[in-house]
Protein backbone atom coordinates (compact mmCIF):
# COMPACT_ATOMS: atom_id res chain seq x y z
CA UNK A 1 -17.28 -10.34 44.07
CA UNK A 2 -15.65 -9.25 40.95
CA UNK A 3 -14.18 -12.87 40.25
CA UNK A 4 -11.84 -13.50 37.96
CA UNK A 5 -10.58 -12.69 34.57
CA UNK A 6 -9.98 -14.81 31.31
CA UNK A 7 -6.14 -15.30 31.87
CA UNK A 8 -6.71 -16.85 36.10
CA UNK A 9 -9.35 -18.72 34.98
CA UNK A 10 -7.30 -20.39 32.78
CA UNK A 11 -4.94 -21.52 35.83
CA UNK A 12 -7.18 -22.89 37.83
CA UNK A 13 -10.90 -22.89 37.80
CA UNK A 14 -14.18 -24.25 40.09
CA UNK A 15 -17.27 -24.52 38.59
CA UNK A 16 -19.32 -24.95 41.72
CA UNK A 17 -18.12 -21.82 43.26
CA UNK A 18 -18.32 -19.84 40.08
CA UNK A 19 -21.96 -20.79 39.97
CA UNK A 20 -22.64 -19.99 43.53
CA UNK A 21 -21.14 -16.31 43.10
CA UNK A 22 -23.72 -15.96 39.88
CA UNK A 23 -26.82 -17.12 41.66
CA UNK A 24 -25.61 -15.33 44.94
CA UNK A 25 -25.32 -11.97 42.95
CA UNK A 26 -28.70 -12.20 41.58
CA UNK A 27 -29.82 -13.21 45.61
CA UNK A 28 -28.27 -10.15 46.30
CA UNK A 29 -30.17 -7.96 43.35
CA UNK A 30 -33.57 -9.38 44.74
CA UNK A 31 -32.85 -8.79 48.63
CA UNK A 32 -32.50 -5.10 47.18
CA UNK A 33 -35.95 -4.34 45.54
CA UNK A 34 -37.83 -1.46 47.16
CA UNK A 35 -41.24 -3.29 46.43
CA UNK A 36 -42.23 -5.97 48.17
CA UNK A 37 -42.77 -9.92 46.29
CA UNK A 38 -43.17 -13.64 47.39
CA UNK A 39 -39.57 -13.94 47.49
CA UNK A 40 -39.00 -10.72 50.14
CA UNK A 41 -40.78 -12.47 52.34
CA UNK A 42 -38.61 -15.92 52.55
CA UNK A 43 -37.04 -16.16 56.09
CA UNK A 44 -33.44 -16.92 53.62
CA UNK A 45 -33.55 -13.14 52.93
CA UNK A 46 -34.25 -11.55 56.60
CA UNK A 47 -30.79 -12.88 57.07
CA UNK A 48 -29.65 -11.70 53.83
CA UNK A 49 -26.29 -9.45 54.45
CA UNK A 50 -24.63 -12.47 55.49
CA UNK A 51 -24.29 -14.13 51.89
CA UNK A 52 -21.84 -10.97 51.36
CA UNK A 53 -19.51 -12.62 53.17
CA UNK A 54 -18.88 -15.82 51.09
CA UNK A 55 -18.46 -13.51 48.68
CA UNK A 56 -15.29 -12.32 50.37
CA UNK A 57 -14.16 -15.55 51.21
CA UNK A 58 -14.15 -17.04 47.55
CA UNK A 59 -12.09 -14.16 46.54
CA UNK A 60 -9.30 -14.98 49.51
CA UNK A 61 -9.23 -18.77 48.44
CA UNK A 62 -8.75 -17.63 44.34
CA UNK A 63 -6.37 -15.23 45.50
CA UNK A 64 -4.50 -17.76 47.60
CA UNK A 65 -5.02 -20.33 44.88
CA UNK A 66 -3.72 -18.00 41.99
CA UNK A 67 -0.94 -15.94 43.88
CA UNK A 68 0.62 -17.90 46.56
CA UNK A 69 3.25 -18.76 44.68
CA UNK A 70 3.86 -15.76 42.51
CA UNK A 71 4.38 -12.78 44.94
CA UNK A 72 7.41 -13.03 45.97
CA UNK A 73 8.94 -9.81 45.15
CA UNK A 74 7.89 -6.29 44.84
CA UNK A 75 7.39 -6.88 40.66
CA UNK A 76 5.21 -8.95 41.11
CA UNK A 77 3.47 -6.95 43.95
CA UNK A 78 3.02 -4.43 41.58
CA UNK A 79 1.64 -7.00 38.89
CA UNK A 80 -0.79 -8.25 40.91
CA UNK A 81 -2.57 -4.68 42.29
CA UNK A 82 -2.30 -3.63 38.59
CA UNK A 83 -4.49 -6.54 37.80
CA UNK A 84 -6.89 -6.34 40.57
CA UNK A 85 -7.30 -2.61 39.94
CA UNK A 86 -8.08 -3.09 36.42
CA UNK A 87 -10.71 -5.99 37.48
CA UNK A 88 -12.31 -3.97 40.43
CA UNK A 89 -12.07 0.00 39.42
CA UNK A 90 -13.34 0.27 35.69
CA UNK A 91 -17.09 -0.39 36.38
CA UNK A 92 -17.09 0.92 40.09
CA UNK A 93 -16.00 4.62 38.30
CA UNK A 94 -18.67 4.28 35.48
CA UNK A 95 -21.00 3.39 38.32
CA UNK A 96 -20.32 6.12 40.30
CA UNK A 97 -20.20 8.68 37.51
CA UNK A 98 -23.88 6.99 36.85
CA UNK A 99 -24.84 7.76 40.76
CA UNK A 100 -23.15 11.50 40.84
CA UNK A 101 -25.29 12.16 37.43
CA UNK A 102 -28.46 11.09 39.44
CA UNK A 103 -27.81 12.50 42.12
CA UNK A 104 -27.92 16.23 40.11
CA UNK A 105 -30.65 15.18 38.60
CA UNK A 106 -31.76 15.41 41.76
CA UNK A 107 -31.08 18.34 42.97
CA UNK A 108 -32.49 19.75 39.78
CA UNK A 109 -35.40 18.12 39.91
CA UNK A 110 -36.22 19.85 43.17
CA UNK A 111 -35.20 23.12 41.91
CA UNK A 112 -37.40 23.29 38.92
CA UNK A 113 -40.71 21.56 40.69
CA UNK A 114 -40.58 18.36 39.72
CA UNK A 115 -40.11 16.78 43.27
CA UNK A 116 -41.03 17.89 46.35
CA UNK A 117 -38.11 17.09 50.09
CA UNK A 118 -39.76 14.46 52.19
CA UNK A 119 -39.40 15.53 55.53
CA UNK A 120 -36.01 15.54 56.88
CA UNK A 121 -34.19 14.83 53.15
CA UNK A 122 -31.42 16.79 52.57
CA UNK A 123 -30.15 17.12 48.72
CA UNK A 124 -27.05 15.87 47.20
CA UNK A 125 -24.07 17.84 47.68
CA UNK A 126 -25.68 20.22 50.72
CA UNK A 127 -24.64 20.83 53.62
CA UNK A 128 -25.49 17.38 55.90
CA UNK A 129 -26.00 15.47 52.63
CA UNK A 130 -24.43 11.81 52.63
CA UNK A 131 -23.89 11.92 48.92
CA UNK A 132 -21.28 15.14 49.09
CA UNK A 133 -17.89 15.94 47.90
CA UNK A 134 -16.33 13.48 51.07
CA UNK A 135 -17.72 10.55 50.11
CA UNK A 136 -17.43 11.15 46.33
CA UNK A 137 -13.56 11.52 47.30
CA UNK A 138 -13.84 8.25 49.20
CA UNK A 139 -15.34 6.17 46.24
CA UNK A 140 -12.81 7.41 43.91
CA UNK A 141 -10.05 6.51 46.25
CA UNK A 142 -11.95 3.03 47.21
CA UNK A 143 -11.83 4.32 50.82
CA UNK A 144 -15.13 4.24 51.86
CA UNK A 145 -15.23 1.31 53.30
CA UNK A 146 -12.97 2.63 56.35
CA UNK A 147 -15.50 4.27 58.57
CA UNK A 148 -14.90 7.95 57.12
CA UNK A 149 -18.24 8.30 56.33
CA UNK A 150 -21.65 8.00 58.65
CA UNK A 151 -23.87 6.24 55.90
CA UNK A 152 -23.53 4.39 52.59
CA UNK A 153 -23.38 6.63 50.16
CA UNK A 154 -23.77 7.40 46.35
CA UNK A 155 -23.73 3.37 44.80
CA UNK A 156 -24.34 1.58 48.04
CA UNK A 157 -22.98 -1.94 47.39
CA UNK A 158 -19.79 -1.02 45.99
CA UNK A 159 -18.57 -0.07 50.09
CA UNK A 160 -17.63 -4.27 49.51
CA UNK A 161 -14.97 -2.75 46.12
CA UNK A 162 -13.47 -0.94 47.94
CA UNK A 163 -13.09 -2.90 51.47
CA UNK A 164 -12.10 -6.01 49.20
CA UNK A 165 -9.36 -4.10 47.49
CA UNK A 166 -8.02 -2.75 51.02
CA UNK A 167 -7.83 -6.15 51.57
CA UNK A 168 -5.81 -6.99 49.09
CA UNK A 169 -3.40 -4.26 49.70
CA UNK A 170 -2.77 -6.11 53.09
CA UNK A 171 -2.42 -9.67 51.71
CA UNK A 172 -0.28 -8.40 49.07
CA UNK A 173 1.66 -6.95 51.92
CA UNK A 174 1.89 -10.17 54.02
CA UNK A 175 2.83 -12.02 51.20
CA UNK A 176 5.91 -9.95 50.06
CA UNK A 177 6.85 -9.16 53.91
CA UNK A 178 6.22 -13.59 55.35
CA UNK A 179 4.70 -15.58 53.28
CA UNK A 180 2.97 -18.05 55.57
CA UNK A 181 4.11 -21.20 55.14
CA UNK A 182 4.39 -23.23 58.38
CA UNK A 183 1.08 -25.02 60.39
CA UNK A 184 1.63 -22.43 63.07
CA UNK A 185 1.82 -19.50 60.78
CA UNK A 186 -1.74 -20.54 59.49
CA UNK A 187 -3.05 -21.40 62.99
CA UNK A 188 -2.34 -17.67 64.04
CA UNK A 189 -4.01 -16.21 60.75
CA UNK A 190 -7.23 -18.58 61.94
CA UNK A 191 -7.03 -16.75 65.99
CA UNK A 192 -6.49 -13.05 63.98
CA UNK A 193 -10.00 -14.13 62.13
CA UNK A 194 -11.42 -15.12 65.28
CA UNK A 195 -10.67 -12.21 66.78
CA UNK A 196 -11.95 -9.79 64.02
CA UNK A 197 -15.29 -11.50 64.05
CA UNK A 198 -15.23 -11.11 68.21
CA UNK A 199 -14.42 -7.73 68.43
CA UNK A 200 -17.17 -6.83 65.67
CA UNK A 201 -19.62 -8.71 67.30
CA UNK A 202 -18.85 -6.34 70.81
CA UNK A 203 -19.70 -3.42 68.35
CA UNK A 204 -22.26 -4.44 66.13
CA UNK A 205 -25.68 -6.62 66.58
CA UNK A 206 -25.31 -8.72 63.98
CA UNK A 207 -22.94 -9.12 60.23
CA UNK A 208 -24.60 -6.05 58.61
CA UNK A 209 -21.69 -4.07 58.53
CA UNK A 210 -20.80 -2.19 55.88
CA UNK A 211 -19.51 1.44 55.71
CA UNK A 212 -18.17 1.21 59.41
CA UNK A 213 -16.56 -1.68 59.64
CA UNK A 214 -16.77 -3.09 56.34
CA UNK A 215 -13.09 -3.49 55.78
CA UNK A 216 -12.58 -5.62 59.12
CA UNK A 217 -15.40 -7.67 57.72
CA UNK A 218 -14.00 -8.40 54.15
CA UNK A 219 -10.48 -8.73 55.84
CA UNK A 220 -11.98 -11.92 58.08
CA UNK A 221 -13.92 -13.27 54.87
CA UNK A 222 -10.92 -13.00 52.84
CA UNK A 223 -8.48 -14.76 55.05
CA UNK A 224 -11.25 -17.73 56.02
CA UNK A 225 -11.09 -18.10 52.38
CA UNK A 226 -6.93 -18.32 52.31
CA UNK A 227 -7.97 -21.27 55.14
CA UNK A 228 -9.87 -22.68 53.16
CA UNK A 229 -7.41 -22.71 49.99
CA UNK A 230 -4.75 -24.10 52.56
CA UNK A 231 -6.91 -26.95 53.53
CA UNK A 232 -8.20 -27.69 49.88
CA UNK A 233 -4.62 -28.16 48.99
CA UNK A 234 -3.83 -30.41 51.92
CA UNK A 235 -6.91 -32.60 51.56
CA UNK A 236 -7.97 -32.82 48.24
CA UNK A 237 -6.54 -35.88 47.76
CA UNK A 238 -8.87 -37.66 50.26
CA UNK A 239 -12.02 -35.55 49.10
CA UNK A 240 -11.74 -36.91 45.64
CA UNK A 241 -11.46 -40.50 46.91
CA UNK A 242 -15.20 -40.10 48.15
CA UNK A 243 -17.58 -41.34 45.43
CA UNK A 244 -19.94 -39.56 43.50
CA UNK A 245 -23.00 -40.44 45.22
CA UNK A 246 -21.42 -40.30 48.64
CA UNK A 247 -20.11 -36.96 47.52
CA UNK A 248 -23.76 -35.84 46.52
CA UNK A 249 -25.34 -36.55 50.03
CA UNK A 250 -22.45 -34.31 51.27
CA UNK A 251 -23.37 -31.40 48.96
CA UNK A 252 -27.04 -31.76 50.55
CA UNK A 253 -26.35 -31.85 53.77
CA UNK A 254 -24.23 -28.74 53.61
CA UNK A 255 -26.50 -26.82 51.55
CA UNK A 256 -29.77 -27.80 54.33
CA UNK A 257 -26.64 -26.52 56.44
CA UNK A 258 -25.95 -23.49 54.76
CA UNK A 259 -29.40 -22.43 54.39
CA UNK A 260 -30.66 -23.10 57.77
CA UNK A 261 -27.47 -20.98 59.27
CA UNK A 262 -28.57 -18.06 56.91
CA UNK A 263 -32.18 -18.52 58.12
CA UNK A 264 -31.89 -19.50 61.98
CA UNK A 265 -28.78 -17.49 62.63
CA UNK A 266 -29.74 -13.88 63.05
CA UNK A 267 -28.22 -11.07 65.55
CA UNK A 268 -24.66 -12.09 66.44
CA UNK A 269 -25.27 -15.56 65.56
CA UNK A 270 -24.31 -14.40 62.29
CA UNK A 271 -20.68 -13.82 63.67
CA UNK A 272 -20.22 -17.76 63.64
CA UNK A 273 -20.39 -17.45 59.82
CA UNK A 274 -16.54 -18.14 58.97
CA UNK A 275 -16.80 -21.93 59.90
CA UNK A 276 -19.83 -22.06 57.41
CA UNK A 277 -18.03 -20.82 54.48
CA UNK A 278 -15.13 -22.28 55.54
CA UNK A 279 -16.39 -26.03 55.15
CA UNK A 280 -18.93 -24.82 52.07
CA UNK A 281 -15.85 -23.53 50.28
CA UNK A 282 -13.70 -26.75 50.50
CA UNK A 283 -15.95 -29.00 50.01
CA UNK A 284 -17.98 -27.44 46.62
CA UNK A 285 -14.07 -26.37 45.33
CA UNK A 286 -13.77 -29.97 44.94
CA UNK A 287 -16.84 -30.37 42.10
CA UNK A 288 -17.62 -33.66 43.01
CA UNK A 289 -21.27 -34.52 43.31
CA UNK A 290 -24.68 -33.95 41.30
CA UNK A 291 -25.22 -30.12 43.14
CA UNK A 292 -21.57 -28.96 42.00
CA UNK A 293 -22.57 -31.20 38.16
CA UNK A 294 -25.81 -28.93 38.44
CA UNK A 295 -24.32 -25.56 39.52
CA UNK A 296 -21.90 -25.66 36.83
CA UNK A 297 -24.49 -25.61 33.82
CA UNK A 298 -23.97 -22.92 31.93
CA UNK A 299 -27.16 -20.50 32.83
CA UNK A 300 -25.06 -20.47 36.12
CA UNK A 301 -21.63 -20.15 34.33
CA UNK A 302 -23.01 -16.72 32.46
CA UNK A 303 -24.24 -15.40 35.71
CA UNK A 304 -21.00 -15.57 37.40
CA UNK A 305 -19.34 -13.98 34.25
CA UNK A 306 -21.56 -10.64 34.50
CA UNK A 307 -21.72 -11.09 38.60
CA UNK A 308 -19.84 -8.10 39.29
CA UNK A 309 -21.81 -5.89 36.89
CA UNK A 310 -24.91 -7.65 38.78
CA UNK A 311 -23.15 -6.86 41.83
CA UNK A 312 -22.92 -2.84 40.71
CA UNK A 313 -25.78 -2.47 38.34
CA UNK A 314 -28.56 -3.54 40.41
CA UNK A 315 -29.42 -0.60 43.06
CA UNK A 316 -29.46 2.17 40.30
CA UNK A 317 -31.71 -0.27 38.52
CA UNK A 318 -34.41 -1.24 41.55
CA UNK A 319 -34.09 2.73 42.19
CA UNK A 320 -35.51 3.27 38.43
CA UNK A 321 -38.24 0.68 38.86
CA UNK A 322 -39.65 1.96 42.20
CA UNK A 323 -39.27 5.02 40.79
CA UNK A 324 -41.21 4.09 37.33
CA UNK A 325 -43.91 1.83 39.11
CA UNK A 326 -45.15 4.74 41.74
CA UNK A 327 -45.75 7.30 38.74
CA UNK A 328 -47.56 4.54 36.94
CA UNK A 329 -49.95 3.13 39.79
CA UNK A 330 -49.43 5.76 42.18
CA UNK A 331 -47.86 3.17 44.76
CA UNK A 332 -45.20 0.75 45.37
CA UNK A 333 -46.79 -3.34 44.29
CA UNK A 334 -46.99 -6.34 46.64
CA UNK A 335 -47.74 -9.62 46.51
CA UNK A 336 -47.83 -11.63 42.69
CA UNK A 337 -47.91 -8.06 41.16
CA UNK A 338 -44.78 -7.38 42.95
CA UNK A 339 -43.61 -10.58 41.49
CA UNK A 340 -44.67 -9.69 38.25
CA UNK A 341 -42.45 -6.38 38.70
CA UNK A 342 -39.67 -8.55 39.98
CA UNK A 343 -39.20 -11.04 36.91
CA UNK A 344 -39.26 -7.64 34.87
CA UNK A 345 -36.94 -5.86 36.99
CA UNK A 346 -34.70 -9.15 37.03
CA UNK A 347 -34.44 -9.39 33.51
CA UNK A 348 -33.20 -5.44 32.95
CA UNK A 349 -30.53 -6.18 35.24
CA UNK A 350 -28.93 -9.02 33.46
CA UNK A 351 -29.56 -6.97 30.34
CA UNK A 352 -27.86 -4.08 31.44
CA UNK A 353 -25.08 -6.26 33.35
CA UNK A 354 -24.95 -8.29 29.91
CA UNK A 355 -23.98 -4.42 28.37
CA UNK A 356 -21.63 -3.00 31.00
CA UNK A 357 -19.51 -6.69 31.56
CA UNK A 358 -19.12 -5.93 27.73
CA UNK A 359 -18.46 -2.58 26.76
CA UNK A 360 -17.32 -1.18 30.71
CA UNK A 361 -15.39 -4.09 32.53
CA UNK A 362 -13.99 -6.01 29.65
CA UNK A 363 -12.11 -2.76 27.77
CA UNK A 364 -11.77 -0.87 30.66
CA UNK A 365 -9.67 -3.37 32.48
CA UNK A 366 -7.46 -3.87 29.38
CA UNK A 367 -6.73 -0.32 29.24
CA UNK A 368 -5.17 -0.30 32.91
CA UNK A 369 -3.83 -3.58 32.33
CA UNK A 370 -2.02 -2.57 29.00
CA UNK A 371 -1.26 1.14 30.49
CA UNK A 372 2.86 1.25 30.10
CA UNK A 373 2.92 -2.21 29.41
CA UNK A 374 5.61 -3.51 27.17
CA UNK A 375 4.21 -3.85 23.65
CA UNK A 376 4.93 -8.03 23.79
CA UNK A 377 2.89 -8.31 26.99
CA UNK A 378 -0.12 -6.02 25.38
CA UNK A 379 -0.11 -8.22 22.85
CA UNK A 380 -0.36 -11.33 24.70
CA UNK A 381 -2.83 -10.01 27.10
CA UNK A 382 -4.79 -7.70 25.06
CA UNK A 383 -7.90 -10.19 25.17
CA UNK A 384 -7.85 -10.94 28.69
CA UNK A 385 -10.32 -8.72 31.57
């Protein structure tokens, strides 16, 4: 979800995939309108949550791709969380300072007549409330992602910062305690993710798990992505013998593929969803056909680069919309007026993710980054996200 920054990128980059994660963040900004448009009604979208998930797994197969060689002692532990923290925590805190200062607004909107409870709403911060001083605590310690809480709360989509940086607490772990290396150690990280996606489909209907079980779900996502890495790595070689053409009826067939999983697939069908990214992720890390030339133009290319603040941005945004469009025509749109809305409300968001990928991620990552740094390394990485 939050990608990558200037200095990986330079390592070892995929065009394809970065251009997936753009348009998939935007996908995941128009599932999340409160107004209804064309486009909320597509069958791709009832079956929505489970795009999160490739989300997860390109982050395990960069992180695998990146870092597989390099931690291999605590130093480098260290290095790495340093650098994830500084990608991941900058914009989720500004984000959540944005959500807390709504959420008094609120509360004082209420108190001075401007809004009336709905029937059975309970104000921020009150007793019952979801948005309280627990789950505030949980954002800020990227815990709420572990079941603590009953609900989403404050930001909603940012449960997927925190479970995603759990998860890399444990692969930094595995890494410095085994690194796998042998067929059979990769074989028994494949059974572990078949067993996470079992046991969550005994608990759960279908992949729209978040605040529960979130973690579990990025930590299967994650590691089908370090499968997918392993594989790349192993048959690469034969993937780039395939010809262009050859290569671009491949792409098709797995995006028809793709789609008609997202589509077809609902209730615990959706469980069966780490083979799917599995095969999508080797094959479009490989850029070699007309749909991996096409996703790597550059409208694509800029979407991936503000995806996280897409990612982040979005909900307060759709929130201020709905909000906007009922005191203006006294109800929520449908239909082409909600589509109307919808290219409006589309455009805001990149704006503002255009802003806070500027002036909130980029800085605010090279302050951690640089934080008791030695003054050569600031200087060498003072540019870098």
């Amino acid at each position: 979800m939050a990608g990558l920054n200037k200095t990986d990128t330079a390592r070892d980059y995929y065009a394809a995939l970065d251009g997936f994660r753009g348009l998939l963040a935007v996908f995941v900004a128009l599932y999340h309108t409160i107004w209804l448009s064309h486009p909320n009604t597509w069958a791709f979208f009832d079956n929505g949550p489970v795009i999160i998930d490739l989300f997860f797994a390109l982050s395990g197969f960069l992180m695998w791709r990146l870092y597989s060689e390099r931690l291999d002692d605590a130093a480098a532990v260290g290095v790495f969380m340093k650098r994830r923290f500084a990608r991941l925590y900058p914009l989720h805190l500004f984000m959540l300072v944005v959500f807390v200062a709504f959420a008094v607004l609120r509360v004082v909107a209420h108190k001075v007549g401007l809004a009336e409870l709905t029937p059975g709403e309970i104000l921020p911060f009150e007793s019952g409330a979801t948005d309280g001083w627990s789950s505030l605590f949980q954002h800020m310690t990227l815990t709420h992602a572990l079941g603590l809480s009953d609900s989403l709360t404050f930001n909603p989509p940012s449960w997927t910062i925190g479970a995603e940086f759990c998860t890399y607490i444990v692969f930094a772990a595995m890494m410095l305690w085994r690194k796998p290396k042998r067929t059979f150690d990769f074989l028994l990280i494949a059974v572990l993710v078949g067993l996470i996606y079992m046991a969550l489909s005994f608990v759960k209907p279908d992949m729209n798990i978040t605040h529960d079980y979130g973690f579990w779900r990025c930590l299967a996502g994650f590691f089908v992505g370090v499968l997918a890495a392993v594989s790349f790595e192993k048959f690469r070689p034969r993937l780039k013998r395939i010809s262009k053409p050859a290569f671009t009826v491949i792409e098709l067939i797995l995006i028809a593929a793709s789609t008609t999983f997202v589509i077809y697939a609902g209730g615990r069908g959706q469980f069966l969803v780490g083979p799917v990214i599995f095969v999508f992720i080797l094959i479009f890390a490989c850029d070699g056909g007309a749909v991996s030339q096409f996703m790597s133009q550059r409208v694509f290319r800029y979407l991936a680069k503000i995806s996280y603040s897409v990612y982040l941005t979005h909900v307060i945004v759709a929130i201020g919309f709905a909000i906007i469009i009922e005191r203006l025509t006294g109800k929520l749109p449908t239909g082409w007026e909600g589509d109307a809305w919808l290219v409006l409300y589309l455009t805001v968001v990149i704006f503002v993710s255009h802003m806070t990928q500027r002036f909130v991620e980029v800085p605010g990552g090279r302050f951690i980054k640089n934080w008791n740094a030695p003054q050569k390394q600031v200087a060498k990485t003072g540019s870098s996200v």
